[in-house]
Protein backbone atom coordinates (compact mmCIF):
# COMPACT_ATOMS: atom_id res chain seq x y z
CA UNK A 1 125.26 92.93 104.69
CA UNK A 2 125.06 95.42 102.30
CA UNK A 3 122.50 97.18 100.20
CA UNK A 4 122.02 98.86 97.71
CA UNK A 5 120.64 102.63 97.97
CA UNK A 6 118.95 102.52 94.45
CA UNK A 7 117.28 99.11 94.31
CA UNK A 8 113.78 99.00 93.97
CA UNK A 9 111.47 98.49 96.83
CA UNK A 10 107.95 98.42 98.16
CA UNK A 11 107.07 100.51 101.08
CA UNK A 12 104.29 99.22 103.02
CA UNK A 13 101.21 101.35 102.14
CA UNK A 14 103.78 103.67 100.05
CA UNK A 15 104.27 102.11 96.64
CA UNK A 16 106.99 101.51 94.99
CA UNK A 17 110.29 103.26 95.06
CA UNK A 18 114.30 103.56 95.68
CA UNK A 19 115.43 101.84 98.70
CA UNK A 20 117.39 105.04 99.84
CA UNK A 21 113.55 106.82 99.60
CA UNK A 22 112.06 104.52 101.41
CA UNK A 23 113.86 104.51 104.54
CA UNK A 24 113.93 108.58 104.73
CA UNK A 25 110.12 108.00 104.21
CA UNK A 26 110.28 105.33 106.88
CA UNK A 27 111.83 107.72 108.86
CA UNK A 28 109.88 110.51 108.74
CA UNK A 29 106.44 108.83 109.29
CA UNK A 30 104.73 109.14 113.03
CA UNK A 31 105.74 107.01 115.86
CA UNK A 32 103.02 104.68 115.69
CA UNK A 33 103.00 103.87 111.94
CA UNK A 34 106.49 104.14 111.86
CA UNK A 35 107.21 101.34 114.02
CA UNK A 36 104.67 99.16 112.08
CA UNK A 37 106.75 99.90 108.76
CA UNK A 38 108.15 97.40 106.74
CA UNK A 39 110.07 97.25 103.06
CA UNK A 40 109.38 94.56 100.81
CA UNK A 41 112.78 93.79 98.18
CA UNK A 42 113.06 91.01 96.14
CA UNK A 43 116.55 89.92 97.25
CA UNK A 44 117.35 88.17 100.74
CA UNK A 45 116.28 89.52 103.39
CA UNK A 46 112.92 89.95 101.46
CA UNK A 47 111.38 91.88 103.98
CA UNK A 48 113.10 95.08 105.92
CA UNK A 49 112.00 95.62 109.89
CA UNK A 50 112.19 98.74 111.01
CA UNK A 51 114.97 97.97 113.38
CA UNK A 52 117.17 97.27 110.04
CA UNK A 53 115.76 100.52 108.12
CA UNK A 54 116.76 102.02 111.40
CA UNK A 55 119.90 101.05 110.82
CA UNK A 56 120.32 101.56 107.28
CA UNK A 57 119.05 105.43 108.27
CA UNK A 58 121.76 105.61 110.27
CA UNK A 59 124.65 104.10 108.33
CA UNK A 60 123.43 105.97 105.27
CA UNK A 61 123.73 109.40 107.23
CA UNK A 62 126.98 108.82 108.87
CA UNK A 63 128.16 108.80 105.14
CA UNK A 64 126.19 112.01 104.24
CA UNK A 65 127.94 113.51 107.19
CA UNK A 66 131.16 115.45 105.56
CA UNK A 67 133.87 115.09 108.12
CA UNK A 68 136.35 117.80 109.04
């Protein structure tokens, strides 16, 4: 499944902003609220776990990542 770094999202508690911000924000949040954190999209799936914005953190770096 793919998705797309600049769609617009909804960070729980956050606001509004690019889905490529939100997970760093996800990210960077403490260990208890970041477990509890959630995107809202408007395409399927609607709402983001953090196990997938774990994942999408991940993928997203590996890219970042300039290989040698």
């Amino acid at each position: 499944m793919a998705f797309d770094p600049e769609e617009l999202v909804t960070l729980t508690d956050h606001g509004t902003m690019k889905l490529r911000s939100a997970v760093s924000r996800a990210m960077t949040m403490p260990p208890k609220e970041r477990r509890r954190a959630t995107i809202v999209r408007k395409g399927d799936p609607a709402i983001l776990s953090f196990e997938l914005i774990k994942s999408l953190a991940a993928q997203w770096h590996e890219q970042l990542v300039p290989i040698e």
